[in-house]
C-alpha atoms as a PDB file:
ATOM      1  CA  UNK A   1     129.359 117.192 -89.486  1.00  0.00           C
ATOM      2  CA  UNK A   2     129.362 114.865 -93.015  1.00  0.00           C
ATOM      3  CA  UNK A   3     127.017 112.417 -91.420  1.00  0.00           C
ATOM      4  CA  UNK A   4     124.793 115.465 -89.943  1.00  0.00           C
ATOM      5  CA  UNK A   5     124.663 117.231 -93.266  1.00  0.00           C
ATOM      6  CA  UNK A   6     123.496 114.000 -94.801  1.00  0.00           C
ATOM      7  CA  UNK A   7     120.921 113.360 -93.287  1.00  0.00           C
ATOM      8  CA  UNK A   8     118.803 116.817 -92.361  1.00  0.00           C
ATOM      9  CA  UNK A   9     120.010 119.474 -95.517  1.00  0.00           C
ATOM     10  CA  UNK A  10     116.252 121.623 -95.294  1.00  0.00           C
ATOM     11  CA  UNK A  11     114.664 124.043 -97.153  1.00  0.00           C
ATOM     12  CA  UNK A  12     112.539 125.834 -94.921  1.00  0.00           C
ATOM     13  CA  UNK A  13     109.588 128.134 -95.745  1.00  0.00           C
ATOM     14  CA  UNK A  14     108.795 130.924 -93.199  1.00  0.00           C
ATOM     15  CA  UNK A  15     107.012 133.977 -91.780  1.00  0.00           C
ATOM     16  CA  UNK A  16     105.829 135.543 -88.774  1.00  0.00           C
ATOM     17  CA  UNK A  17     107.214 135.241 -85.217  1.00  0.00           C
ATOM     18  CA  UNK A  18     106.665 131.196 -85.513  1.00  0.00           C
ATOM     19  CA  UNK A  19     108.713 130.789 -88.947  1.00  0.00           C
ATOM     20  CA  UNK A  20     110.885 132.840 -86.868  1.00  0.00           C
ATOM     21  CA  UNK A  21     110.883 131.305 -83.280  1.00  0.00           C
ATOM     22  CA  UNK A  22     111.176 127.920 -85.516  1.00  0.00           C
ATOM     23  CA  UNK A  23     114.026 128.659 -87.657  1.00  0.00           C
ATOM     24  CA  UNK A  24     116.172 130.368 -85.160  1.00  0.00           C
ATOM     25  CA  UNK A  25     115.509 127.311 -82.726  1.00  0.00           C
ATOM     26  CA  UNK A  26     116.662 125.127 -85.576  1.00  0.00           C
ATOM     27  CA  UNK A  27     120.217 126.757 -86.115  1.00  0.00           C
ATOM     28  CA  UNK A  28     120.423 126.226 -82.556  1.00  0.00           C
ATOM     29  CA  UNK A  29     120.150 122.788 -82.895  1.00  0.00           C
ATOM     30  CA  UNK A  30     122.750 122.871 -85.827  1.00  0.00           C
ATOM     31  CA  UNK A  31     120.619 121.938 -88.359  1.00  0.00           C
ATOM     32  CA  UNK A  32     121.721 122.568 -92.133  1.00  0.00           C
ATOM     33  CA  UNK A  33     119.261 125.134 -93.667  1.00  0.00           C
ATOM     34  CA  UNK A  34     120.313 125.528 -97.342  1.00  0.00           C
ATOM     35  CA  UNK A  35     117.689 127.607 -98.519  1.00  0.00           C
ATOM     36  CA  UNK A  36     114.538 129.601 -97.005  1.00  0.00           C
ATOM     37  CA  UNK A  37     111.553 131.221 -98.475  1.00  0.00           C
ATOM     38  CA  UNK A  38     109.411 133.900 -97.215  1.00  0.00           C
ATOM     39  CA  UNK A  39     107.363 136.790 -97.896  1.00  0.00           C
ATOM     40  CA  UNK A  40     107.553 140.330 -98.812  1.00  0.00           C
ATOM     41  CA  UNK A  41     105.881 142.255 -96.057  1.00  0.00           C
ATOM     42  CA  UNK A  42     102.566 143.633 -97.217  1.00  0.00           C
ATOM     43  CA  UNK A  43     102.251 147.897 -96.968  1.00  0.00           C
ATOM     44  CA  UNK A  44      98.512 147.470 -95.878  1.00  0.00           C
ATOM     45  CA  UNK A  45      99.936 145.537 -93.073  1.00  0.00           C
ATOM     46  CA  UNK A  46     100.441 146.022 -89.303  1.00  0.00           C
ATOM     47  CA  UNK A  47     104.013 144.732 -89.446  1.00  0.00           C
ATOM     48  CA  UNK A  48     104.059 143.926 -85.563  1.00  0.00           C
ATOM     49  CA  UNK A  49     106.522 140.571 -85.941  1.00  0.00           C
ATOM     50  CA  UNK A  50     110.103 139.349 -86.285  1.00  0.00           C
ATOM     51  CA  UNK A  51     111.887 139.441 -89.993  1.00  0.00           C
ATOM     52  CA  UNK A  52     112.740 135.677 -91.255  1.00  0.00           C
ATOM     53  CA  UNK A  53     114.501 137.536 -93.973  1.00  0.00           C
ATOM     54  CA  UNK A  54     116.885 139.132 -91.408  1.00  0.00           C
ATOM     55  CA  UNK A  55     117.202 136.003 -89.133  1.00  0.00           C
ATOM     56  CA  UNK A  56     118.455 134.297 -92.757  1.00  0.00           C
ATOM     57  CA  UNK A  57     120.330 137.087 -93.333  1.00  0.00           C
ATOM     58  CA  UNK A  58     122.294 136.642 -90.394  1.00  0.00           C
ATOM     59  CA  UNK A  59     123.204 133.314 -90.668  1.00  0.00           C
ATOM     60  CA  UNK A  60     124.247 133.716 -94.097  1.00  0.00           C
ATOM     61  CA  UNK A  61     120.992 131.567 -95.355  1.00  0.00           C
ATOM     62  CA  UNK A  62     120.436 132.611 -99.238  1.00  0.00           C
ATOM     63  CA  UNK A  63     116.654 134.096 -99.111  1.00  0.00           C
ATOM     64  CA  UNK A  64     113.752 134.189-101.783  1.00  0.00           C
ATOM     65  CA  UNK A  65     110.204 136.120-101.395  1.00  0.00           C
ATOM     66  CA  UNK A  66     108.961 134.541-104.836  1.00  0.00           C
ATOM     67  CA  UNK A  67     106.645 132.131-104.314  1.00  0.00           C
ATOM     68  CA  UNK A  68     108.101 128.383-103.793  1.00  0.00           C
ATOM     69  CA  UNK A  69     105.936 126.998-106.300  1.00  0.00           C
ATOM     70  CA  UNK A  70     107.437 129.058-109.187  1.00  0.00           C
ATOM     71  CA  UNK A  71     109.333 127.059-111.891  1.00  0.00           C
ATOM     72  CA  UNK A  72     112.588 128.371-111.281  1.00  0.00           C
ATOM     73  CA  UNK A  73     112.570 127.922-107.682  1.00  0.00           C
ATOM     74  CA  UNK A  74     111.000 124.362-107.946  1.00  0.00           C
ATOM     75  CA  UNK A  75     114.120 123.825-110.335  1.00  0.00           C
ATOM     76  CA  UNK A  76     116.128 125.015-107.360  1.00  0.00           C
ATOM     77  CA  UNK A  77     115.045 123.068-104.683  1.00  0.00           C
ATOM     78  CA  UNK A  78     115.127 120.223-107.218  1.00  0.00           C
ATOM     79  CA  UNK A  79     119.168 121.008-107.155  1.00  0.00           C
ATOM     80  CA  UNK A  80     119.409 121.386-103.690  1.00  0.00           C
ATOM     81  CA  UNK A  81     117.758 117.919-103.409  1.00  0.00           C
ATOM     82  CA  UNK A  82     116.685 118.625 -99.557  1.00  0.00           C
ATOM     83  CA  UNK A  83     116.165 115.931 -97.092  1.00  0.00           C
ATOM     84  CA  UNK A  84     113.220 117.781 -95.391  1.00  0.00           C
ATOM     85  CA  UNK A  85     111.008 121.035 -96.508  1.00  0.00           C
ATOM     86  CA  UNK A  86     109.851 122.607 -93.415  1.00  0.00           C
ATOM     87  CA  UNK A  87     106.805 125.352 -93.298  1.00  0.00           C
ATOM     88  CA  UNK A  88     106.178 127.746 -90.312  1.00  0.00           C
ATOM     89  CA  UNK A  89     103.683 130.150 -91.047  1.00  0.00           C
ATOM     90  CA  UNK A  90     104.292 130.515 -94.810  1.00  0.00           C
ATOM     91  CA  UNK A  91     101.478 131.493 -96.888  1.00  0.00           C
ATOM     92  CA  UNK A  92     101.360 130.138-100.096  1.00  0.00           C
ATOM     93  CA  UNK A  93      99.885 126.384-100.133  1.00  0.00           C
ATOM     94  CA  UNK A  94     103.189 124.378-101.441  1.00  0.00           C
ATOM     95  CA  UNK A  95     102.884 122.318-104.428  1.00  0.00           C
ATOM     96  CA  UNK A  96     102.978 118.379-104.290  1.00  0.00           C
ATOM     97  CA  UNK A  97     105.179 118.124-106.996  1.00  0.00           C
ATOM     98  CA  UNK A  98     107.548 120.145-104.499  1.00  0.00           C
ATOM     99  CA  UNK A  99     106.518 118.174-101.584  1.00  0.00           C
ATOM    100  CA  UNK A 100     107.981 114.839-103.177  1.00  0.00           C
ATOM    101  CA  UNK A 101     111.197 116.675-103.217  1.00  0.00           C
ATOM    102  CA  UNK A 102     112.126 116.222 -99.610  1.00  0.00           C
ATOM    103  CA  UNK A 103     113.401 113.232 -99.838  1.00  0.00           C
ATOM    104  CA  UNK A 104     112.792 112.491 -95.794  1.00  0.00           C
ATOM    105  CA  UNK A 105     109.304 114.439 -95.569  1.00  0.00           C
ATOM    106  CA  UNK A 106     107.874 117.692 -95.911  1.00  0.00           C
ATOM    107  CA  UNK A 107     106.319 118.686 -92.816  1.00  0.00           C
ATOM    108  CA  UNK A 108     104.003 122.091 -91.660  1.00  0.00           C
ATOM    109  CA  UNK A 109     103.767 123.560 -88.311  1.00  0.00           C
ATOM    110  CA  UNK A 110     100.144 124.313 -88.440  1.00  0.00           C
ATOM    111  CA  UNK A 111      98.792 126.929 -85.464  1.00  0.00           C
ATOM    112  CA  UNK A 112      95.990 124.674 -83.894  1.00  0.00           C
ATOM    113  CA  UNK A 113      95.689 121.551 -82.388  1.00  0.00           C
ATOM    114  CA  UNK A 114      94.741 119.257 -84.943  1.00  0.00           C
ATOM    115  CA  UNK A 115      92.545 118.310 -86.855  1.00  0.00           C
ATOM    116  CA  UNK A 116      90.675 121.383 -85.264  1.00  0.00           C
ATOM    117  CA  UNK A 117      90.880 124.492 -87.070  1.00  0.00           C
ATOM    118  CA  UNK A 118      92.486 123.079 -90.083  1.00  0.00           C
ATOM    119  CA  UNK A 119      92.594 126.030 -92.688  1.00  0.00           C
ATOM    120  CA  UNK A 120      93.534 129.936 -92.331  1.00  0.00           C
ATOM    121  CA  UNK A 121      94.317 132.036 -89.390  1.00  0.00           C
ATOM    122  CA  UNK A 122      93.347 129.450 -86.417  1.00  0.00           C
ATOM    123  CA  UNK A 123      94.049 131.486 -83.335  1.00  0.00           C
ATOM    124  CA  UNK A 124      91.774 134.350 -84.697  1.00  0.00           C
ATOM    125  CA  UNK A 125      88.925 131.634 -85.486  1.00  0.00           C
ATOM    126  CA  UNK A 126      89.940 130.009 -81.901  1.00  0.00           C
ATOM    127  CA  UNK A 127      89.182 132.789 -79.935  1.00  0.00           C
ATOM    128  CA  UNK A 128      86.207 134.095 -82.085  1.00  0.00           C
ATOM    129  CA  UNK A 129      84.702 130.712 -81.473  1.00  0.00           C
ATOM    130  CA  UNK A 130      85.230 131.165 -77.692  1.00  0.00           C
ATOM    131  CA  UNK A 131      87.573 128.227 -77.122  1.00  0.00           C
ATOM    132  CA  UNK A 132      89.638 127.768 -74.220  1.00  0.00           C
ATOM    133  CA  UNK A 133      92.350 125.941 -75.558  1.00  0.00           C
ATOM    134  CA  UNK A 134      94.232 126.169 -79.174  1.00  0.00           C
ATOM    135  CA  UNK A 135      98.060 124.746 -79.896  1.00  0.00           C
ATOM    136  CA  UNK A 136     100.877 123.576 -82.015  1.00  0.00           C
ATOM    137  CA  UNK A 137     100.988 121.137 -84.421  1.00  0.00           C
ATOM    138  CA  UNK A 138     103.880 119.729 -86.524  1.00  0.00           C
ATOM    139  CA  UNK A 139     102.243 117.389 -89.230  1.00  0.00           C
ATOM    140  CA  UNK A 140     103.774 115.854 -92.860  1.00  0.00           C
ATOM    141  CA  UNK A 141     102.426 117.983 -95.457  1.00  0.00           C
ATOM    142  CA  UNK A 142      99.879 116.214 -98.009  1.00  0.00           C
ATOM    143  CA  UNK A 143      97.665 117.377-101.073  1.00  0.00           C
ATOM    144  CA  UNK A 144      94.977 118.598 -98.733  1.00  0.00           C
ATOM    145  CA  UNK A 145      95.790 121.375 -96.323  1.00  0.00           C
ATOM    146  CA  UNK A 146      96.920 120.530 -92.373  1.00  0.00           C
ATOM    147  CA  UNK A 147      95.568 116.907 -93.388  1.00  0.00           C
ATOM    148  CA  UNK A 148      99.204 114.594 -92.968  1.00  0.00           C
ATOM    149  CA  UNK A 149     100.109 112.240 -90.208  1.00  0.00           C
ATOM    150  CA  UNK A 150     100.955 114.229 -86.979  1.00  0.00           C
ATOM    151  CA  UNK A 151     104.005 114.221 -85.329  1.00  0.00           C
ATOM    152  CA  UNK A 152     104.160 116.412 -82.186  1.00  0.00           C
ATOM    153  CA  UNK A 153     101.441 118.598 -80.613  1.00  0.00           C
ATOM    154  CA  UNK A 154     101.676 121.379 -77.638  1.00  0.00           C
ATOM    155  CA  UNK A 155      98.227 122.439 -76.240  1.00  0.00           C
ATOM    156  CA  UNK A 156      97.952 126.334 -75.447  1.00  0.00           C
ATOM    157  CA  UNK A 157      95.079 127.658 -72.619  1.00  0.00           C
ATOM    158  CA  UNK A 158      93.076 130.656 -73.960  1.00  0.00           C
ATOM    159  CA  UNK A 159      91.348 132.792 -71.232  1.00  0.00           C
ATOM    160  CA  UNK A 160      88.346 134.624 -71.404  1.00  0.00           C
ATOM    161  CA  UNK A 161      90.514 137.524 -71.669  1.00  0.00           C
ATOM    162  CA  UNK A 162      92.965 136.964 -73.710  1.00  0.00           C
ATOM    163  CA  UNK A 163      92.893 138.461 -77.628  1.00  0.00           C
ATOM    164  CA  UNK A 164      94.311 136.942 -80.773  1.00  0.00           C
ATOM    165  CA  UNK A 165      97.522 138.352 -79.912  1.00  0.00           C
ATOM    166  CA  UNK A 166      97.578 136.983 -76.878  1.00  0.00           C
ATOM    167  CA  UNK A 167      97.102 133.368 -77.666  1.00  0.00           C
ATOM    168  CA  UNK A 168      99.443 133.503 -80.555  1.00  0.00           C
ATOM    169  CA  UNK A 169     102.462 134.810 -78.392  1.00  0.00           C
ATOM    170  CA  UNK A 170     101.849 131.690 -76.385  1.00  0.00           C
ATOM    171  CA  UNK A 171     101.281 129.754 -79.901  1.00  0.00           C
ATOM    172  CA  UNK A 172     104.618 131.109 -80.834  1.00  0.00           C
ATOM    173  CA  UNK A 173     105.964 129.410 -77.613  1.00  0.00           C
ATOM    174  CA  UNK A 174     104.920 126.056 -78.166  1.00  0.00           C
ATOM    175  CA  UNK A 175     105.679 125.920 -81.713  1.00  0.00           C
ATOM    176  CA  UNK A 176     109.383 125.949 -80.735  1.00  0.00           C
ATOM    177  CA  UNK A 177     109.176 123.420 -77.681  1.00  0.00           C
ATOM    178  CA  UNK A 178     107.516 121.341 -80.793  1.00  0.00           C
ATOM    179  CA  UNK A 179     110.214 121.671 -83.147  1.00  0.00           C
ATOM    180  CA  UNK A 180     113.153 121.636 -80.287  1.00  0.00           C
ATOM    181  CA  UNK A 181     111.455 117.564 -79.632  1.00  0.00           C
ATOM    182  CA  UNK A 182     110.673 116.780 -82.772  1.00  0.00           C
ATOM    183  CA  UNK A 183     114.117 118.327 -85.138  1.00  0.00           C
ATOM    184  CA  UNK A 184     116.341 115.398 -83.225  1.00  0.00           C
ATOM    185  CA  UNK A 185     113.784 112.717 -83.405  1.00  0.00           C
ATOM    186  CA  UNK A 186     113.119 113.321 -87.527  1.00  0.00           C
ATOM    187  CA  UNK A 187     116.809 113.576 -87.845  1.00  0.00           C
ATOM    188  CA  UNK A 188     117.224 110.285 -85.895  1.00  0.00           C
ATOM    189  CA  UNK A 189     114.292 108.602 -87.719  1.00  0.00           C
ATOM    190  CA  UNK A 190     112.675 107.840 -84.942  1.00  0.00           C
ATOM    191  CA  UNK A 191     109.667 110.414 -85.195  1.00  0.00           C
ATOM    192  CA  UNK A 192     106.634 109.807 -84.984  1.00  0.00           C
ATOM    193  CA  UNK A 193     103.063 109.376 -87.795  1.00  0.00           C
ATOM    194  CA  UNK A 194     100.287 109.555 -86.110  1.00  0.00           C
ATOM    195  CA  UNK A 195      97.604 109.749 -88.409  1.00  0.00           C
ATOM    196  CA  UNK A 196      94.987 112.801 -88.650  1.00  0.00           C
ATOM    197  CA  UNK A 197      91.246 111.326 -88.021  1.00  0.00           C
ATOM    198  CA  UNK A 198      89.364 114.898 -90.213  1.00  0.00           C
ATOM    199  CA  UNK A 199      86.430 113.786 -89.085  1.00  0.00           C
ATOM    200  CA  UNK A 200      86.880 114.782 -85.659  1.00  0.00           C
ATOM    201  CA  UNK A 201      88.631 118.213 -86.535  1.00  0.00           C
ATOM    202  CA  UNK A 202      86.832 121.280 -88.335  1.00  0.00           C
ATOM    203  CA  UNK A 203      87.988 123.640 -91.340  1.00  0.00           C
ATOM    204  CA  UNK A 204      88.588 127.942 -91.143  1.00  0.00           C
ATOM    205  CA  UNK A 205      89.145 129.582 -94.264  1.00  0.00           C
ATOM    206  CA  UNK A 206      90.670 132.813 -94.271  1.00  0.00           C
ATOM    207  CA  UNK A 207      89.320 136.443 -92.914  1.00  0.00           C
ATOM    208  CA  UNK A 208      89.038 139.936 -94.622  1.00  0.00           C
ATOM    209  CA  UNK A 209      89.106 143.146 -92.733  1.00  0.00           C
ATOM    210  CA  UNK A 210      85.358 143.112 -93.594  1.00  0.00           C
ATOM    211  CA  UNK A 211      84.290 140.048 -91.763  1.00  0.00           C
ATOM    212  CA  UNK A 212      85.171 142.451 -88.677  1.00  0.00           C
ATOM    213  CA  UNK A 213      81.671 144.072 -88.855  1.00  0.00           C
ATOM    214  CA  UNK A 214      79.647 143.429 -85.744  1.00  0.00           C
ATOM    215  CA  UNK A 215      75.884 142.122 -85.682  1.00  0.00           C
ATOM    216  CA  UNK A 216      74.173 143.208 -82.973  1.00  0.00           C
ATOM    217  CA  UNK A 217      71.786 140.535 -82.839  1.00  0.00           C
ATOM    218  CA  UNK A 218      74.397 138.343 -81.485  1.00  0.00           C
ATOM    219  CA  UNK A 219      74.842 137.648 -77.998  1.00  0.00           C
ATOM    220  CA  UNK A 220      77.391 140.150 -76.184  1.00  0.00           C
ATOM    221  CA  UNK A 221      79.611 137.453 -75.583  1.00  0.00           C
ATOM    222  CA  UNK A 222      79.917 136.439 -78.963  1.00  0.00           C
ATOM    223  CA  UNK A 223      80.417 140.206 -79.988  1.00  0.00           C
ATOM    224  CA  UNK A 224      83.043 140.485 -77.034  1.00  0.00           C
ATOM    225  CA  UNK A 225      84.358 137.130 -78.795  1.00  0.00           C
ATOM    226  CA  UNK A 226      85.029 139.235 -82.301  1.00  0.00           C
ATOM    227  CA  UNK A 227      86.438 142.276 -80.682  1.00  0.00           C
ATOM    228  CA  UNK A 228      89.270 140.433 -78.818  1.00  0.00           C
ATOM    229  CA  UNK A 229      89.549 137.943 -81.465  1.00  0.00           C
ATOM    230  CA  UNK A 230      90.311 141.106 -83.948  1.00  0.00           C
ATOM    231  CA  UNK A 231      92.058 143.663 -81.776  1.00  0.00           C
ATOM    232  CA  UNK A 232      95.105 145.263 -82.554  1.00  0.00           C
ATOM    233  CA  UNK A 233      97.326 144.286 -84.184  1.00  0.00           C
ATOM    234  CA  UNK A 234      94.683 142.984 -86.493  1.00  0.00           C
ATOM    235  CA  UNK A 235      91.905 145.194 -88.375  1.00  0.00           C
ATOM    236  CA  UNK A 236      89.425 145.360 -85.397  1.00  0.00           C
ATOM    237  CA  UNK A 237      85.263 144.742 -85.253  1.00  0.00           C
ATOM    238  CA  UNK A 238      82.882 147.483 -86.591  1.00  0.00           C
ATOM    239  CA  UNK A 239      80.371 148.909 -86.326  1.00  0.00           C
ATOM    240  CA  UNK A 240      78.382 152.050 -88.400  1.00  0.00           C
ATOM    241  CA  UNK A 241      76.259 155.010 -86.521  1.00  0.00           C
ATOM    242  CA  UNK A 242      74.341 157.156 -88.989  1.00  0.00           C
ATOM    243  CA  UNK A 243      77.271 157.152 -91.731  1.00  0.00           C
ATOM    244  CA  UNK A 244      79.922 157.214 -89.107  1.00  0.00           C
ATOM    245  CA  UNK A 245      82.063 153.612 -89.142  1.00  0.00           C
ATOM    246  CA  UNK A 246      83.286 153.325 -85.291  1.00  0.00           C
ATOM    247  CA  UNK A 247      85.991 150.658 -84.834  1.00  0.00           C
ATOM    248  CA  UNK A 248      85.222 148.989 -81.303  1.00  0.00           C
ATOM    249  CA  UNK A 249      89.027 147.822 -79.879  1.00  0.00           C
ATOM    250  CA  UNK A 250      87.838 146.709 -76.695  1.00  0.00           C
ATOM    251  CA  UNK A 251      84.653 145.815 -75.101  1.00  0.00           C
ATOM    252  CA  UNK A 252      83.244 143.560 -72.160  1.00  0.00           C
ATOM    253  CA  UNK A 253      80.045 141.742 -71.838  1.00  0.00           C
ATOM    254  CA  UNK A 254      77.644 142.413 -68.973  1.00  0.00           C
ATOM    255  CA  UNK A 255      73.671 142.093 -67.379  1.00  0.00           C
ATOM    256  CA  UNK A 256      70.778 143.486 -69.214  1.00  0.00           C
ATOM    257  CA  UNK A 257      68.654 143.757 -71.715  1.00  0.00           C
ATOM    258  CA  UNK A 258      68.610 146.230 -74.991  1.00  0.00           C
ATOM    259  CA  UNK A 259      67.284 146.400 -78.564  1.00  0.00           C
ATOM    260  CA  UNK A 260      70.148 145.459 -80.201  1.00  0.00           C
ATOM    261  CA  UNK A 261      72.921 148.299 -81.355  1.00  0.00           C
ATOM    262  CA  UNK A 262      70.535 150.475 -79.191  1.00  0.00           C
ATOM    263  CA  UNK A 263      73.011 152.791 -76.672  1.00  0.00           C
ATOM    264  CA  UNK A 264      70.847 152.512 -73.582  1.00  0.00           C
ATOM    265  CA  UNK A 265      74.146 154.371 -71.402  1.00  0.00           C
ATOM    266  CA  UNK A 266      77.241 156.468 -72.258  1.00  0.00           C
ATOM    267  CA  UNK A 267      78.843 156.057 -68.868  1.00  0.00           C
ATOM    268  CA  UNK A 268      79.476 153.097 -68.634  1.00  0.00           C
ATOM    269  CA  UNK A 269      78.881 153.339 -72.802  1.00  0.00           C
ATOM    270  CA  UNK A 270      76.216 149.907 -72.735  1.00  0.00           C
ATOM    271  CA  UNK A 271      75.177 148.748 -76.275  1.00  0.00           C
ATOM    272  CA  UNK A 272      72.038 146.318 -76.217  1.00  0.00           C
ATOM    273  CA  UNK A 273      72.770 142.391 -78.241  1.00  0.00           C
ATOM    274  CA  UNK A 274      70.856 139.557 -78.663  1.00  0.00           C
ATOM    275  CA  UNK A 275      71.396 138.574 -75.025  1.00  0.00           C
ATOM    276  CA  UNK A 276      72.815 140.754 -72.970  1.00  0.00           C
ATOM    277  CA  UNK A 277      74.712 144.524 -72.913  1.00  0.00           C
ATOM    278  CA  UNK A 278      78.297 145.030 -74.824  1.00  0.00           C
ATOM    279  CA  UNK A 279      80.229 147.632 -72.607  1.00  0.00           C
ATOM    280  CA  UNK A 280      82.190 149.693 -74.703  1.00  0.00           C
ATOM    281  CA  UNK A 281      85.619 149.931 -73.491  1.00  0.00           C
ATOM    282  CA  UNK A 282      87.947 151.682 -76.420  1.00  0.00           C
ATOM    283  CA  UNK A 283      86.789 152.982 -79.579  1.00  0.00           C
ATOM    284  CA  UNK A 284      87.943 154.923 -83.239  1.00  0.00           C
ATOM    285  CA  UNK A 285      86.601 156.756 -85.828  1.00  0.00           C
ATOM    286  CA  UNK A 286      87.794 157.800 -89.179  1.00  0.00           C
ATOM    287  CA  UNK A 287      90.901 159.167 -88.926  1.00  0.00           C
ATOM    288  CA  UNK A 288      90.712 160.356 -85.244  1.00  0.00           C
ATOM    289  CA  UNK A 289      93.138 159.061 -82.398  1.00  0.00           C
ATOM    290  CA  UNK A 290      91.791 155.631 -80.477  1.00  0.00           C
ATOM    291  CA  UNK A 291      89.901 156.778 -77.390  1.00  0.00           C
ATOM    292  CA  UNK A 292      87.940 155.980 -74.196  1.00  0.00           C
ATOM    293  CA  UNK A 293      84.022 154.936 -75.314  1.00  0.00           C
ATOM    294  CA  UNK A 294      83.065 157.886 -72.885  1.00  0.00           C
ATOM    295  CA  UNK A 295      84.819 160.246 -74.841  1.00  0.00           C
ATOM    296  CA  UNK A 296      83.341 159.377 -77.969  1.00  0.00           C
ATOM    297  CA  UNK A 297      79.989 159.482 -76.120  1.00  0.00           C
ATOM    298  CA  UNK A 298      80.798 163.003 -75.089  1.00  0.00           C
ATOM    299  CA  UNK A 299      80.266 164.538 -78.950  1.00  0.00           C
ATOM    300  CA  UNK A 300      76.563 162.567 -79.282  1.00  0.00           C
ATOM    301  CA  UNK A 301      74.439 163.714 -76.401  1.00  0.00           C
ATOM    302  CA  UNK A 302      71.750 161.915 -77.571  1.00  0.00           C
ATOM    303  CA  UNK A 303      71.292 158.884 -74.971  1.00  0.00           C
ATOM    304  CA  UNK A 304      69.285 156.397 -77.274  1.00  0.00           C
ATOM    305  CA  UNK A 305      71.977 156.247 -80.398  1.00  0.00           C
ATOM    306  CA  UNK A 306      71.609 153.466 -83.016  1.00  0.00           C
ATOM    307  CA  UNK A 307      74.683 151.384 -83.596  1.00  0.00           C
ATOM    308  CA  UNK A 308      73.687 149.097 -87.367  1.00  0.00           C
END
């Protein structure tokens, strides 16, 4: 146990059913966690995921929802002089000045397969973007974001029917088969740095609930792209009819041809795109209950609505 605790003390920084699927598969492995940050959950917030907090808890881990890169808690880690700083899903960029505090690397497990989708909330960009694959990535942390040398990677398959939430359960999975190869192999010194090439990867930033509105001029599969790719438990694609918003949770693309946001059917509800017809599947508005698009159909009799 000296040796062990000698050679992998860690503060780790956490969040979200991969800081938690991370850590937990760390104590597993015995590691020494001396310290881990993490957030406050947010009230505006579907709070859908596991508590890091409560996994720390558990183990007897001291916790701290402060920000990392605070004085005080710089000062700490400073005192705690860790060997490694791991990050799984935290989301506050980390300092270098921290960084250079692990005295064995600093490493992030980013939720992409780099150097694609470097930046904020990959899996949502991934299947916006129509991509059938994402992944795990475990990579040394550097002054520019999900830019260090990589160290493990674990491809993910996204179907045409999968949503956000979808992919990132299966994210969640291969960020732990990632850390459960790499944890011995850092410890051992044997891991490896494969460096990032950026040029071949791309760059997300992040997404507000307002980037959810839908343009019709868009093909239907790249609307049906943004519905799934913002479906619950996330804020959803919208859309506004007269001065009615209408929150579209589920939709499929079909045959035909439509002015765009023009209702050309109610049953099947068929919205004309750029290229194609949108099926309405599930639907809200205001404050009222989620419901089938036929239902909402059923208080506009009107045929040829406008969706803008």
């Amino acid at each position: 146990m000296g040796q062990q605790s000698m050679n992998n003390r860690i503060v780790v920084c956490a969040y979200h059913n991969v800081g938690y699927g991370c850590l937990e598969e760390l104590l597993l492995q015995g590691a020494d966690v001396a310290l881990v940050f993490t957030h406050e959950d947010s009230p505006g917030e579907e709070i859908w995921f596991k508590s890091v907090r409560e996994l720390a808890e558990k183990h007897s881990i001291p916790t701290i929802t402060s920000s990392i890169n605070e004085p005080e808690n710089r000062a700490l880690v400073a005192r705690i002089a860790p060997d490694f700083i791991l990050s799984f899903y935290y989301r506050n960029m980390i300092n270098t000045g921290i960084l250079d505090l692990a005295t064995r690397g600093a490493l992030n497990l980013h939720g992409s397969y780099l150097p694609r989708y470097r930046g904020r909330v990959p899996v949502n960009w991934a299947v916006i973007n129509g991509e059938t694959e994402s992944g795990a990535t475990l990579h040394y942390m550097a002054a520019k974001p999900d830019a260090g040398d990589i160290v493990d990677q674990e491809k993910v398959t996204i179907s045409f029917t999968d949503t956000a939430f979808d992919v990132f359960t299966s994210l969640a999975g291969a960020a732990v088969a990632v850390i459960r190869r790499s944890w011995p192999r850092l410890v051992a010194g044997t891991a490896p740095r494969i460096p990032m090439d950026l040029a071949q990867g791309s760059y997300h930033g992040g997404r507000k609930p307002a980037d959810g509105l839908i343009d019709w001029s868009k093909s239907a599969v790249q609307i049906y792209n943004l519905v799934r790719g913002v479906t619950h438990p996330y804020p959803g694609a919208f859309t506004h009819l007269e001065d009615t918003t209408v929150t579209v949770w589920g939709a499929w693309p079909v045959h035909g041809t439509a002015k765009p946001g023009q209702v050309v059917s109610t049953e099947p509800f068929l919205v004309g795109t750029g290229d194609g017809l949108l099926e309405l599947k599930t639907v809200q508005t205001g404050g009222m209950a989620e419901e089938s698009a036929v239902q909402f159909a059923a208080r506009y009799p009107t045929v040829l609505l406008q969706f803008t």
